[in-house]
PDB file of N, CA and C in Angstrom:
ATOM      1  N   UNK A   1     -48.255 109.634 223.877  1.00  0.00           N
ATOM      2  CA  UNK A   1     -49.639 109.863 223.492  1.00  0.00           C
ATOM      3  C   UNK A   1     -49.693 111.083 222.586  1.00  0.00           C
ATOM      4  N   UNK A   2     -50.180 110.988 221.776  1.00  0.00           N
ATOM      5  CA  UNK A   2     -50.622 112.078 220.740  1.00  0.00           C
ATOM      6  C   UNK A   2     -51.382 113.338 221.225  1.00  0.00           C
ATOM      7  N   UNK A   3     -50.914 114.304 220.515  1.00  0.00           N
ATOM      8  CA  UNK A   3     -51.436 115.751 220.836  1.00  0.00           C
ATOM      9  C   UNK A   3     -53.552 115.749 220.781  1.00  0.00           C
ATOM     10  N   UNK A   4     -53.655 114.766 219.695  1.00  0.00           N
ATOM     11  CA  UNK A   4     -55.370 114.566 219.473  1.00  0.00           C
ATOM     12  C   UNK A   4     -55.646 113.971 220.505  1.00  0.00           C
ATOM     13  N   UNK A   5     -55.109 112.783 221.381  1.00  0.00           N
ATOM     14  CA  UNK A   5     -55.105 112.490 222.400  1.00  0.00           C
ATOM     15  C   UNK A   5     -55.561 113.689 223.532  1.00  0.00           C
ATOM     16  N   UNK A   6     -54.907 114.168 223.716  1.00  0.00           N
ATOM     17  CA  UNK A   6     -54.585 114.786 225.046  1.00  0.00           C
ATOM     18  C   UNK A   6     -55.920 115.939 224.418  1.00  0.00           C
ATOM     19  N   UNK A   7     -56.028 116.193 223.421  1.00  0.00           N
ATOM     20  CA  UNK A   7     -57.204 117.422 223.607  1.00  0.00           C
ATOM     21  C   UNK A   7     -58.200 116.819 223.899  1.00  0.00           C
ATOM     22  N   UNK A   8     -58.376 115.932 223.260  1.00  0.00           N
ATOM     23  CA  UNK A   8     -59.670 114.733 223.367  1.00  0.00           C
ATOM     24  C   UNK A   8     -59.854 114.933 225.160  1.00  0.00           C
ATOM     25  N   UNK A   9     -59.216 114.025 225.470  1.00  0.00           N
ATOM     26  CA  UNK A   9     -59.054 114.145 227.100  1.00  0.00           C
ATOM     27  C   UNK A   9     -59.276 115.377 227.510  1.00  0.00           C
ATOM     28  N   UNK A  10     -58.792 116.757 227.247  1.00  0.00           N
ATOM     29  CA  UNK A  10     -59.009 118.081 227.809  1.00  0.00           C
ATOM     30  C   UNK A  10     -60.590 118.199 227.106  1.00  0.00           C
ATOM     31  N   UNK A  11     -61.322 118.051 226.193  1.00  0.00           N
ATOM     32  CA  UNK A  11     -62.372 118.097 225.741  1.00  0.00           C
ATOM     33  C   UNK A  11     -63.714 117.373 226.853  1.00  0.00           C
ATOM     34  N   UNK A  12     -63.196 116.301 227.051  1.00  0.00           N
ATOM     35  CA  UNK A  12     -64.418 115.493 227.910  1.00  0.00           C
ATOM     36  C   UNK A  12     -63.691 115.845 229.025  1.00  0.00           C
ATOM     37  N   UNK A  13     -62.767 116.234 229.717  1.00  0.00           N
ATOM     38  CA  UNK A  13     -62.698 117.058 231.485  1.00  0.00           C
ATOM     39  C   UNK A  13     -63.304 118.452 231.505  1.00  0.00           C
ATOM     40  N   UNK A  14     -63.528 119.126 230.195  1.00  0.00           N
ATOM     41  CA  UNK A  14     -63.904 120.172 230.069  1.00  0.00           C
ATOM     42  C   UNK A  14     -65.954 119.981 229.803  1.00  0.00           C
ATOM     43  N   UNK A  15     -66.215 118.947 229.487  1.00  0.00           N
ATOM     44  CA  UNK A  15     -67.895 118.494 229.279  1.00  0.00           C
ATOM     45  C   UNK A  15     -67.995 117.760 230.504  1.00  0.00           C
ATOM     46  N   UNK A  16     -66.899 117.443 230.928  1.00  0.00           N
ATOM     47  CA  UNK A  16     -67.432 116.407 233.052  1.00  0.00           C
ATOM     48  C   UNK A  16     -67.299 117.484 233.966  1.00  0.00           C
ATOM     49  N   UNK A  17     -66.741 118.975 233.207  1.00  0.00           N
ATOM     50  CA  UNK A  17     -66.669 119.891 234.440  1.00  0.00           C
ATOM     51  C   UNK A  17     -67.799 120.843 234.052  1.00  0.00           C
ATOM     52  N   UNK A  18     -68.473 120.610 232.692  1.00  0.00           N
ATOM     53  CA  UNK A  18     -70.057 121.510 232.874  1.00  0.00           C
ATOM     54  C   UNK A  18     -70.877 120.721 233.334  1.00  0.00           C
ATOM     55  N   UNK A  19     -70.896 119.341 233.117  1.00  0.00           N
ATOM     56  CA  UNK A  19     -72.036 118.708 233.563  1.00  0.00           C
ATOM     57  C   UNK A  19     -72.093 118.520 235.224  1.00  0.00           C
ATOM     58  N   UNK A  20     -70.878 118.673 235.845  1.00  0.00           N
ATOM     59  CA  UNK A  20     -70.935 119.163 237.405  1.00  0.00           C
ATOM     60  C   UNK A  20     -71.287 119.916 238.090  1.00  0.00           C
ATOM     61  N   UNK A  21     -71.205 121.205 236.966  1.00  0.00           N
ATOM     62  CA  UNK A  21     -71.400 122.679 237.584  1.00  0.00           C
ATOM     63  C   UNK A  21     -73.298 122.578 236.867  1.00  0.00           C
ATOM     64  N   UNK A  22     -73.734 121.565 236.212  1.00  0.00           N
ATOM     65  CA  UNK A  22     -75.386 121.693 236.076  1.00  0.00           C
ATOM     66  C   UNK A  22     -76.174 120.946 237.259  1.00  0.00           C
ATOM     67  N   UNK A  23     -74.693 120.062 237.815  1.00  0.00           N
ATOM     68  CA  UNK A  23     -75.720 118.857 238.692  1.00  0.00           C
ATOM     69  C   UNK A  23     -76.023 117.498 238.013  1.00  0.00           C
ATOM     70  N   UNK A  24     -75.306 117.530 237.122  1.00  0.00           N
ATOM     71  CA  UNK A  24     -76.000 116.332 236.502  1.00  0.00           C
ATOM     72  C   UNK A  24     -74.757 114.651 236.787  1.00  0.00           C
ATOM     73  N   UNK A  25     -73.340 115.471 236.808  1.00  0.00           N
ATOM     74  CA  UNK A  25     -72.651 114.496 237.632  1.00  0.00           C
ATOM     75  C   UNK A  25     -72.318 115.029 239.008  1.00  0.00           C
ATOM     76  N   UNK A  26     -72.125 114.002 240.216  1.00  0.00           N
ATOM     77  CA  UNK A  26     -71.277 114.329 241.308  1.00  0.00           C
ATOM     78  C   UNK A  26     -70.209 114.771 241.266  1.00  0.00           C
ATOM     79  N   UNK A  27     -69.668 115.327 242.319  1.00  0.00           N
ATOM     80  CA  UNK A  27     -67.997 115.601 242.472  1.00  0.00           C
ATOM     81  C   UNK A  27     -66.873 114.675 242.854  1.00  0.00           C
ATOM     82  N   UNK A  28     -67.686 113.195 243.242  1.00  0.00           N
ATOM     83  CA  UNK A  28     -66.772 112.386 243.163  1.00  0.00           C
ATOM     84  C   UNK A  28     -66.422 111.025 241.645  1.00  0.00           C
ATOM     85  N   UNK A  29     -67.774 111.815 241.055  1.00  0.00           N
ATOM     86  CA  UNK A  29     -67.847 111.304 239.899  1.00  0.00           C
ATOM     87  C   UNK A  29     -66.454 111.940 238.594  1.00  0.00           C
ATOM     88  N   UNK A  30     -66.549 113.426 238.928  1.00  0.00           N
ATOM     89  CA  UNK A  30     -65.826 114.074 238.151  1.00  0.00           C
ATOM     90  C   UNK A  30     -64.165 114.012 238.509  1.00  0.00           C
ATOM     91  N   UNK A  31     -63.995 113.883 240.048  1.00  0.00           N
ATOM     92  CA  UNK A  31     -62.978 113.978 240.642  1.00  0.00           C
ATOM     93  C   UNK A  31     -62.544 112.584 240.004  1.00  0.00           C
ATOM     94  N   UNK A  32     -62.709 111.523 239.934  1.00  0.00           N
ATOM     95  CA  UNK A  32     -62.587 110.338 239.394  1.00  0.00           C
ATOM     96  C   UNK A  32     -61.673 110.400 238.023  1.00  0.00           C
ATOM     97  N   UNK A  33     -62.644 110.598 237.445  1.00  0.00           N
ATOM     98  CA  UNK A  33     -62.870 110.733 236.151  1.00  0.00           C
ATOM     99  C   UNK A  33     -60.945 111.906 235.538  1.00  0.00           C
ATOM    100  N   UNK A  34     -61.172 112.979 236.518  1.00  0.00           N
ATOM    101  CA  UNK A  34     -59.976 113.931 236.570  1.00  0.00           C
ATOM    102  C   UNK A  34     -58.766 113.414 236.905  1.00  0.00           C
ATOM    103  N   UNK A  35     -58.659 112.135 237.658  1.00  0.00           N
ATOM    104  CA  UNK A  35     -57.645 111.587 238.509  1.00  0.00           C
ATOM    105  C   UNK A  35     -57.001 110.989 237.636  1.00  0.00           C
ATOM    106  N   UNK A  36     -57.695 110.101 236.237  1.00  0.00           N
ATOM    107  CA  UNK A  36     -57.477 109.048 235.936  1.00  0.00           C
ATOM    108  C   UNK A  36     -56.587 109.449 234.517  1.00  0.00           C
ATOM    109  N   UNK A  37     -56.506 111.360 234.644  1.00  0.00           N
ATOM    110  CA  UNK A  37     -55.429 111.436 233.670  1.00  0.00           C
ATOM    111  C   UNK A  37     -53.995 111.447 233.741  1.00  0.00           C
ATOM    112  N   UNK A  38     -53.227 110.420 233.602  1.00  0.00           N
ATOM    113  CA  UNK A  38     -51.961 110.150 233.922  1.00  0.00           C
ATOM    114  C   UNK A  38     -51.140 110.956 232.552  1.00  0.00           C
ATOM    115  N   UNK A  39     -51.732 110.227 231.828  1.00  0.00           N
ATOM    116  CA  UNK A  39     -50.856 110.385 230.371  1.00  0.00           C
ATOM    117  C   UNK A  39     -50.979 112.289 229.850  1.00  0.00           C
ATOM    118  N   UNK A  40     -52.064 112.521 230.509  1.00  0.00           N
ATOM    119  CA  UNK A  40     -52.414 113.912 230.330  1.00  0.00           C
ATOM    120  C   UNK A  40     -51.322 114.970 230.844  1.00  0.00           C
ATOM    121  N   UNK A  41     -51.544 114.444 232.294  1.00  0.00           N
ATOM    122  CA  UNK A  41     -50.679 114.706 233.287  1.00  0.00           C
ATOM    123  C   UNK A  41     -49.025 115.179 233.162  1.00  0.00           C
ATOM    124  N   UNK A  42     -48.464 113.569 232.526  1.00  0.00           N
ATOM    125  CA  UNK A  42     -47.277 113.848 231.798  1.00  0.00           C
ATOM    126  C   UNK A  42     -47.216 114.215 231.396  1.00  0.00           C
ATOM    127  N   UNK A  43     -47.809 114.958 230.140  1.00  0.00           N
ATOM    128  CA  UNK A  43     -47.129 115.812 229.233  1.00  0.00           C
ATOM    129  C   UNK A  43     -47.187 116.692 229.272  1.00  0.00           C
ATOM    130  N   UNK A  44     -47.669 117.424 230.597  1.00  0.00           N
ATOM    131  CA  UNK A  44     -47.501 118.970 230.967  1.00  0.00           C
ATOM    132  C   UNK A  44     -46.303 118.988 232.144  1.00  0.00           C
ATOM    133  N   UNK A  45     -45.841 120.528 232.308  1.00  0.00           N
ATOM    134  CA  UNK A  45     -44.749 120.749 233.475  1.00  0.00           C
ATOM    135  C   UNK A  45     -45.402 119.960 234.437  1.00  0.00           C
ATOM    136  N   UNK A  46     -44.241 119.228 235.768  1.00  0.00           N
ATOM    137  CA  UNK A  46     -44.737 118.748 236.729  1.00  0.00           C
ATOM    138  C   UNK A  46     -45.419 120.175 237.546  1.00  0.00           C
ATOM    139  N   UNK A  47     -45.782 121.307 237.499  1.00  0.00           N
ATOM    140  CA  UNK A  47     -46.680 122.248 238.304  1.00  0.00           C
ATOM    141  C   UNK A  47     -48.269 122.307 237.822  1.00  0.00           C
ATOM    142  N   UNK A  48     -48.298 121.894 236.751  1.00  0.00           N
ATOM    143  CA  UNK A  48     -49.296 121.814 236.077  1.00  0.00           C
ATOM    144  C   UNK A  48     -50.294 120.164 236.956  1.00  0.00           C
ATOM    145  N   UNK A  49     -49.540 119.473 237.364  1.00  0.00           N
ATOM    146  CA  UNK A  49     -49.959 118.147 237.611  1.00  0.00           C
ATOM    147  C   UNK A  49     -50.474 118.524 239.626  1.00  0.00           C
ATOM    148  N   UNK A  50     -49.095 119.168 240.059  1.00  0.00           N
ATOM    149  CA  UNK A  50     -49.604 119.777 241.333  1.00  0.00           C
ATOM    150  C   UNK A  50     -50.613 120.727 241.380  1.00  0.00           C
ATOM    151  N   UNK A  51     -51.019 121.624 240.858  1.00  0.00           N
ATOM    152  CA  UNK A  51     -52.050 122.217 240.936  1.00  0.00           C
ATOM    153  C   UNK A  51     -53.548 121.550 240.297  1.00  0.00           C
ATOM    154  N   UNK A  52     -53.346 120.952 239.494  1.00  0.00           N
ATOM    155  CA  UNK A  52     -54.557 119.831 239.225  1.00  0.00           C
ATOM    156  C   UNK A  52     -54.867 119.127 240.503  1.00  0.00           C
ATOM    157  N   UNK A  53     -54.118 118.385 241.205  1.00  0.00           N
ATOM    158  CA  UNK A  53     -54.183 117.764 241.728  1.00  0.00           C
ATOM    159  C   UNK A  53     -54.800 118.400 243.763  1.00  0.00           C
ATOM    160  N   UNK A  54     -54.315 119.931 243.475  1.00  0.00           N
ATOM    161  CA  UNK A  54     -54.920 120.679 244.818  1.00  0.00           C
ATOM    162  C   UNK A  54     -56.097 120.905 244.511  1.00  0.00           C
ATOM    163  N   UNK A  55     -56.278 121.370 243.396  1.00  0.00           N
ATOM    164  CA  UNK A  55     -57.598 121.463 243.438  1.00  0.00           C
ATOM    165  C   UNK A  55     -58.780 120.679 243.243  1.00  0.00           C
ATOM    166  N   UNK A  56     -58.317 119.328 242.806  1.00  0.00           N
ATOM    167  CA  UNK A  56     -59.329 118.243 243.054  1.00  0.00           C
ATOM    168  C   UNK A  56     -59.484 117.679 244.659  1.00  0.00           C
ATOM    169  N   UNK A  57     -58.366 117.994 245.073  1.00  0.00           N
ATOM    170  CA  UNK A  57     -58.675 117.992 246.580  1.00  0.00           C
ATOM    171  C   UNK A  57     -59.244 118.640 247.374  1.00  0.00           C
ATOM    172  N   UNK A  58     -59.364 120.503 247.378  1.00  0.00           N
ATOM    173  CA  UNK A  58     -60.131 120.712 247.802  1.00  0.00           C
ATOM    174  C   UNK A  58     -62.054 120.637 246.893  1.00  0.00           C
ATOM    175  N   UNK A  59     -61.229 120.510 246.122  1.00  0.00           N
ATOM    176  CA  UNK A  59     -63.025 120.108 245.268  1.00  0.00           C
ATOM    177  C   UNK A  59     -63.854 118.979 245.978  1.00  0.00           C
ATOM    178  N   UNK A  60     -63.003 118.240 246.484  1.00  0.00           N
ATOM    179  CA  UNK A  60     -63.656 116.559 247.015  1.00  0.00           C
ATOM    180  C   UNK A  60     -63.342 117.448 248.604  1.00  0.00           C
ATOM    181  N   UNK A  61     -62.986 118.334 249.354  1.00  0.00           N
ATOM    182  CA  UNK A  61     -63.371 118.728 250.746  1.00  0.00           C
ATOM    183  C   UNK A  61     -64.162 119.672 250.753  1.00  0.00           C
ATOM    184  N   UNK A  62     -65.053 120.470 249.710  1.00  0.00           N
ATOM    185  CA  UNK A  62     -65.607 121.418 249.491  1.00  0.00           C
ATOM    186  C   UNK A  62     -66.960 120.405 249.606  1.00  0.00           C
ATOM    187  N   UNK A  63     -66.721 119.320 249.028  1.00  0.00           N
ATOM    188  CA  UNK A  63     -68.570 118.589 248.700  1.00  0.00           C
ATOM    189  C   UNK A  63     -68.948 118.145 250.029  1.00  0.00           C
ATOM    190  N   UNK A  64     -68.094 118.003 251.267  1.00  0.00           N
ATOM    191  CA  UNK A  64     -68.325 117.464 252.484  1.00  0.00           C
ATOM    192  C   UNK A  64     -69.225 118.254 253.115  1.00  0.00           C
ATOM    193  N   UNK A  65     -69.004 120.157 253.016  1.00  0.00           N
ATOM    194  CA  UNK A  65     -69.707 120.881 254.069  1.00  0.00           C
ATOM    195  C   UNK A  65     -70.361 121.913 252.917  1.00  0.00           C
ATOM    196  N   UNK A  66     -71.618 122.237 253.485  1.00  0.00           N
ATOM    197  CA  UNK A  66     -72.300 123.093 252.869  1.00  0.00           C
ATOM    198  C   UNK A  66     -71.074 124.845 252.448  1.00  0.00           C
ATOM    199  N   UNK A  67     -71.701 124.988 251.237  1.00  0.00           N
ATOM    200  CA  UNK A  67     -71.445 126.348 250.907  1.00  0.00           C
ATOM    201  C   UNK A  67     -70.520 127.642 251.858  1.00  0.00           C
ATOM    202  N   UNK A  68     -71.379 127.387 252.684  1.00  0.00           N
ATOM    203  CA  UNK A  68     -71.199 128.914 254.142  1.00  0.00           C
ATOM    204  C   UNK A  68     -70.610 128.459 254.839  1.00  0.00           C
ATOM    205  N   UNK A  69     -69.978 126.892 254.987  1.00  0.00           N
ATOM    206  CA  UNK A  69     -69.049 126.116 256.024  1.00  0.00           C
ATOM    207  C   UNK A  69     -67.689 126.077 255.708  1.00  0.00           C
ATOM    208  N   UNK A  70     -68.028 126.274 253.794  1.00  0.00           N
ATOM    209  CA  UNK A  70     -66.241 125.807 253.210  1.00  0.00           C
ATOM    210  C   UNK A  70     -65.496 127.101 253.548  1.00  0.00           C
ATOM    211  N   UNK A  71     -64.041 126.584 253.644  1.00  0.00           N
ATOM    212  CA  UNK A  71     -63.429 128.010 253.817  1.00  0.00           C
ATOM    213  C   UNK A  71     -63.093 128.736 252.251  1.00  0.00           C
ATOM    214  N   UNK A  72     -63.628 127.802 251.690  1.00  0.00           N
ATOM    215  CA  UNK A  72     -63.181 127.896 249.956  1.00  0.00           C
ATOM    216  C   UNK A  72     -64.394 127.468 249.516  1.00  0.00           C
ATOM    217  N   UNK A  73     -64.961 128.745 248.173  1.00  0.00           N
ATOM    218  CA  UNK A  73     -66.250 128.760 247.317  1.00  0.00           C
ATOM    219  C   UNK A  73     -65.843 127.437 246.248  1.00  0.00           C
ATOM    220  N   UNK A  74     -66.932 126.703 246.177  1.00  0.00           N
ATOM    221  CA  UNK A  74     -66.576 125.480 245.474  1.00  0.00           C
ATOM    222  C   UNK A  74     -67.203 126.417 243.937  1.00  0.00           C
ATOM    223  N   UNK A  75     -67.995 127.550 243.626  1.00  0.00           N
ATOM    224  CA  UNK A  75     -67.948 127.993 242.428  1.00  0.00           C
ATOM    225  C   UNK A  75     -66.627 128.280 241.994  1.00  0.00           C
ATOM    226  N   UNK A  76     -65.975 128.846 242.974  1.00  0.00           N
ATOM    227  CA  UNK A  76     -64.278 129.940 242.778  1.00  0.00           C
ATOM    228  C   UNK A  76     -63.615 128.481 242.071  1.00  0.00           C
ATOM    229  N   UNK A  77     -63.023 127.005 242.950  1.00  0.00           N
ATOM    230  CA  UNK A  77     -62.762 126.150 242.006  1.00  0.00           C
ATOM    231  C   UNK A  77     -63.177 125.643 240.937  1.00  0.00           C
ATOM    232  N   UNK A  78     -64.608 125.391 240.822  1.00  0.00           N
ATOM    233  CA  UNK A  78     -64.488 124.912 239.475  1.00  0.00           C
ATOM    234  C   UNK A  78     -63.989 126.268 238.309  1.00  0.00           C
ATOM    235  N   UNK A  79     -64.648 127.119 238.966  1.00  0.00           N
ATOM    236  CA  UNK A  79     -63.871 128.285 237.687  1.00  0.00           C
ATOM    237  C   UNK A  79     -61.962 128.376 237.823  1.00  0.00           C
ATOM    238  N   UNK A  80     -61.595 127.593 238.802  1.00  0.00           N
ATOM    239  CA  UNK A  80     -60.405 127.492 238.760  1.00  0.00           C
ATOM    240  C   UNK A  80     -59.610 126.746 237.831  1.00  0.00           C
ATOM    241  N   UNK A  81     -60.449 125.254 237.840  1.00  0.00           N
ATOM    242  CA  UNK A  81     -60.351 124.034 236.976  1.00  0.00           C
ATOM    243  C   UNK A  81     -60.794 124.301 235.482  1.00  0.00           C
ATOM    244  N   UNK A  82     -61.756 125.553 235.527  1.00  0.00           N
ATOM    245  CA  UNK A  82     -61.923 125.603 233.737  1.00  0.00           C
ATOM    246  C   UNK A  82     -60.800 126.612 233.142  1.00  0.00           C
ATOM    247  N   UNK A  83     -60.181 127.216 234.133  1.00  0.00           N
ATOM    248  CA  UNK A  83     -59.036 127.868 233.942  1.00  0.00           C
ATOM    249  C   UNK A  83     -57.585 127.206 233.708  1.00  0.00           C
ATOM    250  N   UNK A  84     -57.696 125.872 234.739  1.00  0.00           N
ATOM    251  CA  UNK A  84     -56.756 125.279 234.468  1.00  0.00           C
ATOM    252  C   UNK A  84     -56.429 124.315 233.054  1.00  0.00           C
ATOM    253  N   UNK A  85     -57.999 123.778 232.843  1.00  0.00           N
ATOM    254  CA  UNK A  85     -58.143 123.380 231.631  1.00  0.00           C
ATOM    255  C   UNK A  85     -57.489 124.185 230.217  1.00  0.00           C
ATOM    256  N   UNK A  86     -58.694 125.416 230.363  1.00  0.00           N
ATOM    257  CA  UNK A  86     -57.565 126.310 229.162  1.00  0.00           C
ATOM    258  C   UNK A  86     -56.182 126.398 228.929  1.00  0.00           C
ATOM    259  N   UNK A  87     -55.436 126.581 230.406  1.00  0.00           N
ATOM    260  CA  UNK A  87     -53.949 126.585 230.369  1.00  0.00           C
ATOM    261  C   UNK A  87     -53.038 125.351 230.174  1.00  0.00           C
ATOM    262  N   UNK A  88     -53.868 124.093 230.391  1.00  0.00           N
ATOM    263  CA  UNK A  88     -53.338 123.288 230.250  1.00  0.00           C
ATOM    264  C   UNK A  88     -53.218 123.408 228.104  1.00  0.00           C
ATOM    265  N   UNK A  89     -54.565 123.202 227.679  1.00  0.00           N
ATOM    266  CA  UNK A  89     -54.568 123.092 226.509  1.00  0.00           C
ATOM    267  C   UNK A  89     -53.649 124.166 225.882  1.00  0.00           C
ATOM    268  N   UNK A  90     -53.012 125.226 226.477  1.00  0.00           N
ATOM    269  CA  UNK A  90     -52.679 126.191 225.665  1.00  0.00           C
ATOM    270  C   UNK A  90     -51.347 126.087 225.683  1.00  0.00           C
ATOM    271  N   UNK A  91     -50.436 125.490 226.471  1.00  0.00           N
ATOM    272  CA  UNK A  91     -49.887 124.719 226.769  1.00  0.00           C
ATOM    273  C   UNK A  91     -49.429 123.939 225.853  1.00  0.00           C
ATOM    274  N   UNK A  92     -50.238 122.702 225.611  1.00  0.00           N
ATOM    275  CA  UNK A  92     -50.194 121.919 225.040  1.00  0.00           C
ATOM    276  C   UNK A  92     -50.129 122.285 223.626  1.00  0.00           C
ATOM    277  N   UNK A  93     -50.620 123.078 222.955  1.00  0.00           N
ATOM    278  CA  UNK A  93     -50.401 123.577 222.057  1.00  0.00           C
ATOM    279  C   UNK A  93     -49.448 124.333 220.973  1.00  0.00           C
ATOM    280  N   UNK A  94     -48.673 124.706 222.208  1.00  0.00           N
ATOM    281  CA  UNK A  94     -46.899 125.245 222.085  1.00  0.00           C
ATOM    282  C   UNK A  94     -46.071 124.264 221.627  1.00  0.00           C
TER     283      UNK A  94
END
């Protein structure tokens, strides 16, 4: 897959992870949507794919219990995931 590829893809995970943090999609909408990058996936180190992948998990156990229940701030992840985003792209860019 092509490098325009893969930003493309980092571009709309990066517009499905503001429109989450407005409310306007769910978290199992986005979690979805995040899962379904394989090809993305590959072409970063396999640590890059494990840590994507923890934190969509606790992202999808964070939406189960209110705020003051999680043992983990579901703000702290998504600012995790827009972090991971950057690094992925920067990354990718090398």
């Amino acid at each position: 897959m092509s490098a325009d590829k893969h930003a493309a893809n980092l571009t709309a995970l990066s517009q499905a992870l503001e429109a989450l943090r407005a409310n306007a999609v769910g978290v199992a909408a986005f979690c979805t949507q995040a899962r379904a990058q394989d090809a993305l996936l590959a072409a970063l180190p396999p640590r890059f794919c494990e840590v994507w992948l923890g934190l969509l998990d606790r992202l999808e156990s964070s939406a189960l219990f209110s705020e003051e229940s999680c043992s983990f701030s579901q703000s702290a992840l998504l600012d995790n995931l827009a972090m991971w985003l950057q690094k992925a792209g920067e990354k990718l860019d090398k």
